[in-house]
C-alpha atoms as a PDB file:
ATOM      1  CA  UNK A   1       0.000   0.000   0.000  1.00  0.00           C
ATOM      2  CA  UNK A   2       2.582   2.399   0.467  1.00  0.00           C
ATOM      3  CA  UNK A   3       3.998   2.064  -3.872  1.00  0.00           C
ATOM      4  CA  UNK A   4       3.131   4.795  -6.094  1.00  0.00           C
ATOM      5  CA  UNK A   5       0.613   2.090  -7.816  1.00  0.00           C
ATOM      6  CA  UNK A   6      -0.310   0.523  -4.751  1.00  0.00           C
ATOM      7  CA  UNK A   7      -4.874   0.364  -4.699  1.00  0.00           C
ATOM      8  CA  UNK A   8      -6.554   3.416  -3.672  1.00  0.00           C
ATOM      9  CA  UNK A   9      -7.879   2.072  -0.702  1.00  0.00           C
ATOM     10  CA  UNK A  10      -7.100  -1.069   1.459  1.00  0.00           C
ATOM     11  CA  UNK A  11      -8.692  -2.250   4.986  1.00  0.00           C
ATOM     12  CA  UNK A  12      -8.612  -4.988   7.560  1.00  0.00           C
ATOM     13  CA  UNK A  13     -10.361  -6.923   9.850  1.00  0.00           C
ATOM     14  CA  UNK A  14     -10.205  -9.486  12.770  1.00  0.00           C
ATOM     15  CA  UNK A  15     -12.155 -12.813  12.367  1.00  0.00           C
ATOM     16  CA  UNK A  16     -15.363 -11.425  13.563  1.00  0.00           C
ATOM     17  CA  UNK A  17     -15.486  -8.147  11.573  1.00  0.00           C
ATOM     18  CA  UNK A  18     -15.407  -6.309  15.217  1.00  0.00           C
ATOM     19  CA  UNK A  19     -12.169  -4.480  14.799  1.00  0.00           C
ATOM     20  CA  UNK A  20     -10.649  -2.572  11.536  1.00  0.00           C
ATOM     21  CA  UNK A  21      -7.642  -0.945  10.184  1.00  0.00           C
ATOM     22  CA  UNK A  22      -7.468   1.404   6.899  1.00  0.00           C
ATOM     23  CA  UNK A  23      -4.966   2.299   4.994  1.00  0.00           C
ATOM     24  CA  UNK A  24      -4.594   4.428   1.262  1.00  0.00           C
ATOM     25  CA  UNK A  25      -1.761   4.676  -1.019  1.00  0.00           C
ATOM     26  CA  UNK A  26       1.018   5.844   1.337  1.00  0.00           C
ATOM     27  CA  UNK A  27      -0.440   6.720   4.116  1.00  0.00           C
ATOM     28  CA  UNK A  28      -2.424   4.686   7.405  1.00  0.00           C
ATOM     29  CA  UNK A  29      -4.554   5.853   9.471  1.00  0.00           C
ATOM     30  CA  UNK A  30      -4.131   5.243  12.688  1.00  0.00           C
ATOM     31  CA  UNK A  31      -7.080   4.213  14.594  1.00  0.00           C
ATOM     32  CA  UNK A  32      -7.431   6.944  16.545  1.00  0.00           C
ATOM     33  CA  UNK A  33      -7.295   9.423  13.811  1.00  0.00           C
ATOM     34  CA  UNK A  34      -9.725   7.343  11.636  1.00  0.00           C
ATOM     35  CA  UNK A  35     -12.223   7.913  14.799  1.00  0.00           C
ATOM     36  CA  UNK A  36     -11.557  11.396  14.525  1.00  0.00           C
ATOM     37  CA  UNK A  37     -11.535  11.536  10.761  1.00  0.00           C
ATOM     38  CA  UNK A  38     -14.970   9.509  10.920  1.00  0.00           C
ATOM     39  CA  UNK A  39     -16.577  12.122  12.987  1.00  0.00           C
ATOM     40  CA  UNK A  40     -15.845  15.012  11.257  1.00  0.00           C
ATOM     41  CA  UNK A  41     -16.900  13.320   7.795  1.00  0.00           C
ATOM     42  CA  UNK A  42     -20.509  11.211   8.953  1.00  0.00           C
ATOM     43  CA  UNK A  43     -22.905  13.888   8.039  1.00  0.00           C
ATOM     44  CA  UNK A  44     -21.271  13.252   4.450  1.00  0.00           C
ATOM     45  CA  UNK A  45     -23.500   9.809   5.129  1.00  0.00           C
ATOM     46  CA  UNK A  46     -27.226   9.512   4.562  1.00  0.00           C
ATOM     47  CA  UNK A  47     -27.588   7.456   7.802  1.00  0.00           C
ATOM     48  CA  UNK A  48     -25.551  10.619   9.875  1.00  0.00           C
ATOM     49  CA  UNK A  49     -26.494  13.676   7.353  1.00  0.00           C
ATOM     50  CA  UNK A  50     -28.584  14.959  10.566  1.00  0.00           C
ATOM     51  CA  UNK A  51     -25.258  14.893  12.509  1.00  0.00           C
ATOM     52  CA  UNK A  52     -24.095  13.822  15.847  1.00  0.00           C
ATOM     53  CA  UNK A  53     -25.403  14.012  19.166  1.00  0.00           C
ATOM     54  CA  UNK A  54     -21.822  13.040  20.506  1.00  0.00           C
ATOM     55  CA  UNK A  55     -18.161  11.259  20.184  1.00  0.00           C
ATOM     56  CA  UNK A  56     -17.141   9.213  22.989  1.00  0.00           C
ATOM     57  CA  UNK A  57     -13.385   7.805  23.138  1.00  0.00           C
ATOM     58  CA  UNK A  58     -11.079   5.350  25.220  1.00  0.00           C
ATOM     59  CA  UNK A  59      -8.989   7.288  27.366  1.00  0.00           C
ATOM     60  CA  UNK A  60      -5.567   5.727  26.275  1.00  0.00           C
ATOM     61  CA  UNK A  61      -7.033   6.895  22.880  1.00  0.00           C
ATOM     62  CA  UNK A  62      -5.960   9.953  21.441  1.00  0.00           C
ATOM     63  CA  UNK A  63      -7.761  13.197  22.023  1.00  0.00           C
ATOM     64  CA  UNK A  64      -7.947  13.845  17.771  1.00  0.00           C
ATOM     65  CA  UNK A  65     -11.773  13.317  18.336  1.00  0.00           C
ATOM     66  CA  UNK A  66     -11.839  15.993  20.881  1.00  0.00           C
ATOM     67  CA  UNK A  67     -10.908  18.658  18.443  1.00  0.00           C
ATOM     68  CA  UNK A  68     -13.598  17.614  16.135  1.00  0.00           C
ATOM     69  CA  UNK A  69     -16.308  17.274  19.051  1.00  0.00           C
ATOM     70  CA  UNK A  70     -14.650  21.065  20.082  1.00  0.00           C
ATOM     71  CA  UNK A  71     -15.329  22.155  16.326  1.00  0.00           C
ATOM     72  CA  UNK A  72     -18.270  21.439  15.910  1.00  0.00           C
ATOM     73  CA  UNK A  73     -20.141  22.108  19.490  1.00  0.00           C
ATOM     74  CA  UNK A  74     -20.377  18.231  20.305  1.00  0.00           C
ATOM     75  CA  UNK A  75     -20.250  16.777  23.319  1.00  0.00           C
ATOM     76  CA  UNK A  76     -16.966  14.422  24.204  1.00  0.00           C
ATOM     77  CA  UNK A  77     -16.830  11.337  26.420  1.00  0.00           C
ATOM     78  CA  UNK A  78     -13.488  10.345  27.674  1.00  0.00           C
ATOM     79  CA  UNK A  79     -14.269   6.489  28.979  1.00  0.00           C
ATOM     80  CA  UNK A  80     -12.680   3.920  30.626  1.00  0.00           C
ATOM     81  CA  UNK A  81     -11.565   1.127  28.591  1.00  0.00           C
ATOM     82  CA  UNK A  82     -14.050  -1.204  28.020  1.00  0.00           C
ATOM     83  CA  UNK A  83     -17.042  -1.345  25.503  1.00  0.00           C
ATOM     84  CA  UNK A  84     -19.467  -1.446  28.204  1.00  0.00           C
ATOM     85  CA  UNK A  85     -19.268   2.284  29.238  1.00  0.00           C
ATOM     86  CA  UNK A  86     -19.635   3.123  25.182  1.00  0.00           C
ATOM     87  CA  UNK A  87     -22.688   0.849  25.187  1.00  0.00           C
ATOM     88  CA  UNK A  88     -23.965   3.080  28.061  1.00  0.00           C
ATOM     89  CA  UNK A  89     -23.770   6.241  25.814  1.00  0.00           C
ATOM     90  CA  UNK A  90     -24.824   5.126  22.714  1.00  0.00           C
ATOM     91  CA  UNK A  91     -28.465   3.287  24.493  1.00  0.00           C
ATOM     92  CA  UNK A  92     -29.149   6.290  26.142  1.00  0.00           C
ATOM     93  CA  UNK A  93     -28.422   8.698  23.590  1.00  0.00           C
ATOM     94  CA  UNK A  94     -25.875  10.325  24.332  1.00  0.00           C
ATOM     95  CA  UNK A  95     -23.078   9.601  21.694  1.00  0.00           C
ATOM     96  CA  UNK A  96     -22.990   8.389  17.998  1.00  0.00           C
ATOM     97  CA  UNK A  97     -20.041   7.233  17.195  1.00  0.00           C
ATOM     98  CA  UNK A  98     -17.463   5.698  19.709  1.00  0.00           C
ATOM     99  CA  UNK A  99     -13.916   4.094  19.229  1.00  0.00           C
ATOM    100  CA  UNK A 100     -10.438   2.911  21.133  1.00  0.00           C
ATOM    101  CA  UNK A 101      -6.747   3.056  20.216  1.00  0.00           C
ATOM    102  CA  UNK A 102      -7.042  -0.720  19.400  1.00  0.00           C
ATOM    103  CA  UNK A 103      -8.897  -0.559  16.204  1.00  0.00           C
ATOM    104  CA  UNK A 104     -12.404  -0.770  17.264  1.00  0.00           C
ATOM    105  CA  UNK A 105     -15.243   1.742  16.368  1.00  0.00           C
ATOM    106  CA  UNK A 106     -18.769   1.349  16.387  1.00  0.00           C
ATOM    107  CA  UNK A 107     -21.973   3.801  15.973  1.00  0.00           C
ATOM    108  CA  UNK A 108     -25.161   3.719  17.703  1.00  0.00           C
ATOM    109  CA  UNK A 109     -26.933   1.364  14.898  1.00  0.00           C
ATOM    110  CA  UNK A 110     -25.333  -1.325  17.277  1.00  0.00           C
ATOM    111  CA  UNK A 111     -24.002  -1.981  20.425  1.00  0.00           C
ATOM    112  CA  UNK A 112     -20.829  -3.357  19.928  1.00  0.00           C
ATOM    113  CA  UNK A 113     -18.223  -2.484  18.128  1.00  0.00           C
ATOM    114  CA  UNK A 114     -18.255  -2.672  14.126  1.00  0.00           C
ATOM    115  CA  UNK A 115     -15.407  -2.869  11.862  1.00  0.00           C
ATOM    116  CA  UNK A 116     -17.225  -3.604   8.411  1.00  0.00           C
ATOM    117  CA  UNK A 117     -19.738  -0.422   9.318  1.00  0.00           C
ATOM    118  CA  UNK A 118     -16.296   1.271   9.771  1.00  0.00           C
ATOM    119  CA  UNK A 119     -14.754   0.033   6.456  1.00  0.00           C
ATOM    120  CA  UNK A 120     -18.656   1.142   4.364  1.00  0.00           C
ATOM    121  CA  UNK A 121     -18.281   4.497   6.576  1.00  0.00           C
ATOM    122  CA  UNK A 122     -15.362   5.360   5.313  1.00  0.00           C
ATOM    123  CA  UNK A 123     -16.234   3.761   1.397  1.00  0.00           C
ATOM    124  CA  UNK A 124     -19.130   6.468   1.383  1.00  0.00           C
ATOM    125  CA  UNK A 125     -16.948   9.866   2.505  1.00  0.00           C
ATOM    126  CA  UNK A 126     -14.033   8.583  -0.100  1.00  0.00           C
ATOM    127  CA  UNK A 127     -17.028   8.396  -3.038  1.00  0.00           C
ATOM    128  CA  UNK A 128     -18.485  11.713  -1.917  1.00  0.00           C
ATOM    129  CA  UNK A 129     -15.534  14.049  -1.274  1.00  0.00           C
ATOM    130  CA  UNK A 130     -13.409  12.245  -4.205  1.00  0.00           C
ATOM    131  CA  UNK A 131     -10.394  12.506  -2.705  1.00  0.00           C
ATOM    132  CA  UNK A 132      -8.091   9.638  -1.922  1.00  0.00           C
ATOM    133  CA  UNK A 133      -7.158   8.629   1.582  1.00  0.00           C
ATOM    134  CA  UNK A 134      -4.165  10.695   2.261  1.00  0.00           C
ATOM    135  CA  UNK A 135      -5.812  14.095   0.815  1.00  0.00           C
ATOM    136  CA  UNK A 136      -8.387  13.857   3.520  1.00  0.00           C
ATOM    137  CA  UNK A 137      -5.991  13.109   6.212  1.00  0.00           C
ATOM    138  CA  UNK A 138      -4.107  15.970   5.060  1.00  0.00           C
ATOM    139  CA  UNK A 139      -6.997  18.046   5.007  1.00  0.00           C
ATOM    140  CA  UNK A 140      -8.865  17.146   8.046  1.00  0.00           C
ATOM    141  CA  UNK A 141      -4.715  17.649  10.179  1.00  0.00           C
ATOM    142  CA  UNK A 142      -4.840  20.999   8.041  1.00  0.00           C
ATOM    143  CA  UNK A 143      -8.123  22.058  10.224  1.00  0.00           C
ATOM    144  CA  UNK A 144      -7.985  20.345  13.754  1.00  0.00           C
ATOM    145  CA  UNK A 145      -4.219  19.843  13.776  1.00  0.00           C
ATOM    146  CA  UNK A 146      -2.442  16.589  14.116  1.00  0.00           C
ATOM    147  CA  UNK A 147      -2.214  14.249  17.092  1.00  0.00           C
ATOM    148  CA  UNK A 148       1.165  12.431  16.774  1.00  0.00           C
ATOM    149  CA  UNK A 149       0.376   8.851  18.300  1.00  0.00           C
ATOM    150  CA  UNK A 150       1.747   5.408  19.305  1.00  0.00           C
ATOM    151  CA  UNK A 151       1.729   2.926  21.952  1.00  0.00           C
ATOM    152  CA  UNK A 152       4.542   1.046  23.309  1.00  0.00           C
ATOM    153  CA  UNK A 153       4.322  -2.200  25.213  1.00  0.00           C
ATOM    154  CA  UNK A 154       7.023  -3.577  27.509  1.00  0.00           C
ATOM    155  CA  UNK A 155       5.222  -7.001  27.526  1.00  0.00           C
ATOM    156  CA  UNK A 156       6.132  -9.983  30.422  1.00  0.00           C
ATOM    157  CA  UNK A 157       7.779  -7.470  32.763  1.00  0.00           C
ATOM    158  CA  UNK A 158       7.997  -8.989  36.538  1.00  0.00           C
ATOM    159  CA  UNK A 159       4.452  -8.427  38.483  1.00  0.00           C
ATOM    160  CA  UNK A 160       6.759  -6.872  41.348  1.00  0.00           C
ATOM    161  CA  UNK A 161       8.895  -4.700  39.100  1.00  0.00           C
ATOM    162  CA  UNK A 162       5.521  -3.934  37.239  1.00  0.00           C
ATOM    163  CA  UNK A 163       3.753  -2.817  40.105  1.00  0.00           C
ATOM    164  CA  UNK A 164       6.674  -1.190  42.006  1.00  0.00           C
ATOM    165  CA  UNK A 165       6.998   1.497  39.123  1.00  0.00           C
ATOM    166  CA  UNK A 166       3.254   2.109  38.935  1.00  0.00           C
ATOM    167  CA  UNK A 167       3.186   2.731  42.636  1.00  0.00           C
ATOM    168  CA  UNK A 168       6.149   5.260  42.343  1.00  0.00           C
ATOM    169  CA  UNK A 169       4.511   6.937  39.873  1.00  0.00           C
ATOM    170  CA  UNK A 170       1.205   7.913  41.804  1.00  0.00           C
ATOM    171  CA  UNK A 171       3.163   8.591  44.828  1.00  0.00           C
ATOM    172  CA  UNK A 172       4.526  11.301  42.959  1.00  0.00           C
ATOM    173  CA  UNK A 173       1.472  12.482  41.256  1.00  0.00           C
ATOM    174  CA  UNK A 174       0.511  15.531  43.184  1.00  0.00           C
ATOM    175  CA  UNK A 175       3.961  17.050  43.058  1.00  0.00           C
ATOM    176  CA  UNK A 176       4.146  16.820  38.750  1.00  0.00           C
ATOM    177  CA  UNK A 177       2.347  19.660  38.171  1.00  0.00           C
ATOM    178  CA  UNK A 178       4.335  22.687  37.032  1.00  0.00           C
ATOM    179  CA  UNK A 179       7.350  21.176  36.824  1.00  0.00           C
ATOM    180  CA  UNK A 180      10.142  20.622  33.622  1.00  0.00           C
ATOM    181  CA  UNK A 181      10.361  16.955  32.464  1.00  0.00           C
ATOM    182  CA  UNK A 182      12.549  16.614  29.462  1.00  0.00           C
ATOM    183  CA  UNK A 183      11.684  19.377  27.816  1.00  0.00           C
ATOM    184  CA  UNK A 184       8.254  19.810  28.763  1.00  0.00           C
ATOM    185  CA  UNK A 185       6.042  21.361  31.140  1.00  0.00           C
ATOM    186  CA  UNK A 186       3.772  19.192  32.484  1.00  0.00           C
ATOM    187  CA  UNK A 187       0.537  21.104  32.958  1.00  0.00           C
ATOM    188  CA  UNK A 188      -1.533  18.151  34.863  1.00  0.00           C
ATOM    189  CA  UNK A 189      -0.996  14.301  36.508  1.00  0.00           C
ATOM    190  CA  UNK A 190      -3.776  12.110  37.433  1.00  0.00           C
ATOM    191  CA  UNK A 191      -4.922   8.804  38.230  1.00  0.00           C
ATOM    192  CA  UNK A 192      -7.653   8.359  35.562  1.00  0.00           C
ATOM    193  CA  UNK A 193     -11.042   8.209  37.354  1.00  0.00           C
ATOM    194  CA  UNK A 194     -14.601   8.251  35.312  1.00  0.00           C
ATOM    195  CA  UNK A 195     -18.418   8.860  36.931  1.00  0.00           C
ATOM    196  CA  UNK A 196     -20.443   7.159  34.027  1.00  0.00           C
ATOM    197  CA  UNK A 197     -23.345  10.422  33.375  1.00  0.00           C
ATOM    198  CA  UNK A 198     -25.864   7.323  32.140  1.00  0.00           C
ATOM    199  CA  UNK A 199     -25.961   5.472  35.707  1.00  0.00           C
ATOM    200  CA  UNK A 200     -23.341   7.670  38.339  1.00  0.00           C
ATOM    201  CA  UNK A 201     -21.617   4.374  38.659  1.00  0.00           C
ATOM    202  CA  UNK A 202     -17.545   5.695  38.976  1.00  0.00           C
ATOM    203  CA  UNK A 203     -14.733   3.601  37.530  1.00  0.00           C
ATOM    204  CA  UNK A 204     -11.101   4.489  39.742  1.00  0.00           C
ATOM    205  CA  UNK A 205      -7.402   3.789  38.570  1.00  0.00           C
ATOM    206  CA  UNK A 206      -7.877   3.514  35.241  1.00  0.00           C
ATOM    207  CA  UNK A 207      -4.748   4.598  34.124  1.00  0.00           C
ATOM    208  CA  UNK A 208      -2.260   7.063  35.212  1.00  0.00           C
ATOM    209  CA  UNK A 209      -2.035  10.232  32.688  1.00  0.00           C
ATOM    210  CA  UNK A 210       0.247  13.469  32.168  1.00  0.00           C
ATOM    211  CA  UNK A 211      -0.534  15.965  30.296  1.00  0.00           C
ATOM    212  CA  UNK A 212       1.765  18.572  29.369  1.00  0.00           C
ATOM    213  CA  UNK A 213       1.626  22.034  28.040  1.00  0.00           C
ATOM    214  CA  UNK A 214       0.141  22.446  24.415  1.00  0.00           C
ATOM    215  CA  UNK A 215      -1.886  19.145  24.309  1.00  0.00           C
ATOM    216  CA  UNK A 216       0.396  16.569  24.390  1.00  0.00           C
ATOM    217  CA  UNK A 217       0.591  13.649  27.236  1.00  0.00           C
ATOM    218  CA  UNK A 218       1.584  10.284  28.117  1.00  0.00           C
ATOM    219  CA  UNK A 219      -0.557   7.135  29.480  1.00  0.00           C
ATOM    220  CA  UNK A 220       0.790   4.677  32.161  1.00  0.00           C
ATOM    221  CA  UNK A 221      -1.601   1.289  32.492  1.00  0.00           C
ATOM    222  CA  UNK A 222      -1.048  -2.467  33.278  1.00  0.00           C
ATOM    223  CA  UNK A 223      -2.701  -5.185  32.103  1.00  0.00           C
ATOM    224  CA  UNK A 224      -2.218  -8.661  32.755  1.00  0.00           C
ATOM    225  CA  UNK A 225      -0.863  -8.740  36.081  1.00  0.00           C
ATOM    226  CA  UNK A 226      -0.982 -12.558  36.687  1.00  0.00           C
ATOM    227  CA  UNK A 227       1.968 -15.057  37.228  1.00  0.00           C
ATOM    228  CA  UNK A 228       3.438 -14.878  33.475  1.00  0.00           C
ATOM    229  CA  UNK A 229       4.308 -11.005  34.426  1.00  0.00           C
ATOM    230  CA  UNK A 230       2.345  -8.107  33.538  1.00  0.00           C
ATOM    231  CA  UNK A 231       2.384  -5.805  30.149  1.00  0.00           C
ATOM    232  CA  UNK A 232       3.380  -1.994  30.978  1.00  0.00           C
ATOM    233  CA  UNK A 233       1.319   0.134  28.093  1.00  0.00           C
ATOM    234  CA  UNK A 234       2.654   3.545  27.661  1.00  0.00           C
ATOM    235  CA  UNK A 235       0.438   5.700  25.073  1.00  0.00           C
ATOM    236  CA  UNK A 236       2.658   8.548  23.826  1.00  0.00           C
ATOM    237  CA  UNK A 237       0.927  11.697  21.966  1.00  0.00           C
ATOM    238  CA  UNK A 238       1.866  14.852  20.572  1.00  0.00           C
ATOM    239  CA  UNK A 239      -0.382  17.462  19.703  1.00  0.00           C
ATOM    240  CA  UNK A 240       0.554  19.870  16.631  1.00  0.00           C
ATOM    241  CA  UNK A 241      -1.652  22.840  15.657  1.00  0.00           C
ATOM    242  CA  UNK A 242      -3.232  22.996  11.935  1.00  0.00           C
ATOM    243  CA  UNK A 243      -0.154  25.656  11.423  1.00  0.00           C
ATOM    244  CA  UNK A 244       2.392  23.260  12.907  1.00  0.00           C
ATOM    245  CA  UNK A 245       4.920  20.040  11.589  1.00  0.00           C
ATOM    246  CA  UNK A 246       1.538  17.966  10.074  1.00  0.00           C
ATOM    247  CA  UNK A 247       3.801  15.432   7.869  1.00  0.00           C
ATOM    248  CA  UNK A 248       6.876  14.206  10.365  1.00  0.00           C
ATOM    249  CA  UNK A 249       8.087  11.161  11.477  1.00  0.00           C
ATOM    250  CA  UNK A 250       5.761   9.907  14.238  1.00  0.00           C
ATOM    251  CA  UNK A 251       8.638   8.232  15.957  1.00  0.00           C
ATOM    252  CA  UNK A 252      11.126  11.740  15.670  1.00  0.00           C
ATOM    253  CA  UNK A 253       7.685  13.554  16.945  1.00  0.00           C
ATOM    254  CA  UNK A 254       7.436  11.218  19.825  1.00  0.00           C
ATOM    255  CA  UNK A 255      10.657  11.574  21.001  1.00  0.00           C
ATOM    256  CA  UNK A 256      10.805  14.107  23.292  1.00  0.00           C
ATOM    257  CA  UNK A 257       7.613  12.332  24.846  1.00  0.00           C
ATOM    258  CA  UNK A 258       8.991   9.342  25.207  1.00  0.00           C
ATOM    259  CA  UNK A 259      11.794  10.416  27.111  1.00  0.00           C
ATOM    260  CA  UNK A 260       9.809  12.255  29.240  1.00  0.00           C
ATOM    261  CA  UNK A 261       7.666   8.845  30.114  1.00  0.00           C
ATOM    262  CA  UNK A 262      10.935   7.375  31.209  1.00  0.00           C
ATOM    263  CA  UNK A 263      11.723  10.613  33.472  1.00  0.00           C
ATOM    264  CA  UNK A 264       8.751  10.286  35.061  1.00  0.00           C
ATOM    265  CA  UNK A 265       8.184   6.850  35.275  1.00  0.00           C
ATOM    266  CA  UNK A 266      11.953   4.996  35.272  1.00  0.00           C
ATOM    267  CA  UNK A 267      10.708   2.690  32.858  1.00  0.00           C
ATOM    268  CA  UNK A 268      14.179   1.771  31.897  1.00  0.00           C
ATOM    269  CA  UNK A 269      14.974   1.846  35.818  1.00  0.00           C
ATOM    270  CA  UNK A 270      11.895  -0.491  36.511  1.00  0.00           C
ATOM    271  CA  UNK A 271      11.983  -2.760  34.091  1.00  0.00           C
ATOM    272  CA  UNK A 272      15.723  -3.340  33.005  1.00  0.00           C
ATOM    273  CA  UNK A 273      14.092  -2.543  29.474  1.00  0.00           C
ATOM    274  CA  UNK A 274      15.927  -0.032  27.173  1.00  0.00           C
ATOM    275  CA  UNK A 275      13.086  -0.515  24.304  1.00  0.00           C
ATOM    276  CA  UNK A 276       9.464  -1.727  23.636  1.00  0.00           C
ATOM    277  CA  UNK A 277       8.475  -5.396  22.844  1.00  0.00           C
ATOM    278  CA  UNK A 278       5.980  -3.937  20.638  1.00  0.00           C
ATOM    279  CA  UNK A 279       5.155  -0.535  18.973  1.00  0.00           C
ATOM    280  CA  UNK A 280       1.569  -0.080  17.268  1.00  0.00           C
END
């Protein structure tokens, strides 16, 4: 997909159609942007030509939807993981179109998560804006700016090690704010907490976030904490304005971030890791 003759348009799926991943000639789309991207283009479907009544969003998932909800007057849900709380939202009303950093989005025609609705979504804004895949993500980064984006896992890491550095890092939570980390100025630091608006049910420790100065941040969660070790997930994200560096390098974007995360967080220190397992 990425050759100068390479189809216009390619997708993917899982087994059971749930997830999705979409790609043009030389350029994919990340699924957080392809939320994002979704939103801002569904009135361009007959099914959404009334619009939305909202976007709702993973946390670890990368605020690009926010900009559109922002743009266009839209309420924003920032959820835990889990399709549960979307399926919340979307029965009582509240949101139209959900989706998470791992590549599944859905709509409130169902309550799951739908990765062939996503592939026709996106079939019927290519056919009526005529423009290939990487012209709209150029255009759409040209209005709401670009959210630079990856997620690295440090998979198998010992449970103690694992849940040494997490405690560390929310001892030191309430003193982050206004400080200098690698170059940036981190702005907030929290321990990811969400009161569900459908039932008041709240959801604690969900994930440990910094933001920084100018939109950008960095996402702390475990998962699998049994006795194979536990995976360490750290979401990186930089925000660029529409009048900013739109076509870069994600990883030379990320950089700075990343060595921030391990400033904050001794991941290297922790773990005895001096790189990812995986990068997505």
């Amino acid at each position: 997909m990425m050759a100068p003759d390479a189809p216009d348009f390619g997708a993917a799926s899982d087994g059971d159609g749930d997830r999705n991943l979409i790609i043009g000639r030389g350029r994919f789309v990340t699924p957080s942007d392809s939320l994002a991207m979704l939103a801002a283009n569904a009135h361009l479907a007959p099914g959404y030509a009334a619009g939305l009544k909202g976007i709702a969003r993973s946390m670890p998932t990368s605020a690009a939807a926010d900009r559109v909800a922002a743009a266009k007057g839209l309420p924003i849900f920032e959820t835990p993981t889990g399709w549960k709380f979307f399926g919340n939202l979307l029965d009582a009303g509240m949101a139209t179109i959900c989706g998470e950093e791992s590549a599944g989005t859905g709509s409130d025609h169902v309550r799951e998560k739908d990765g062939l609705w996503a592939v026709l979504l996106w079939l019927n804004i290519l056919a009526v804006r005529g423009q290939s895949v990487d012209a709209i993500a150029r255009d759409h980064w040209a209005t709401y700016g670009r959210n630079y984006y990856a997620r690295h896992d440090y998979e198998g890491v010992e449970s103690d090690r694992a849940d040494a550095l997490m405690t560390e890092l929310r001892g030191k939570l309430d003193t982050l704010a206004g400080t200098q980390v690698a170059g940036l100025s981190v702005a907030e630091a929290d321990d990811f907490a969400y009161t569900d608006p459908t039932d008041g049910s709240v959801s604690r420790n969900q994930g440990v976030r910094i933001l920084f100065d100018g939109g950008s941040r960095v996402v702390f969660r475990l998962s699998g904490t049994g006795t194979s070790g536990a995976t360490l997930r750290v979401y990186l994200e930089r925000y660029e304005p529409a009048d900013g560096d739109l076509d870069r390098d994600t990883g030379e974007m990320l950089a700075d971030i990343v060595a921030a995360a391990d400033a904050i967080a001794g991941i290297v220190r922790h773990t005895g890791r001096t790189e990812p397992d995986v990068i997505t």
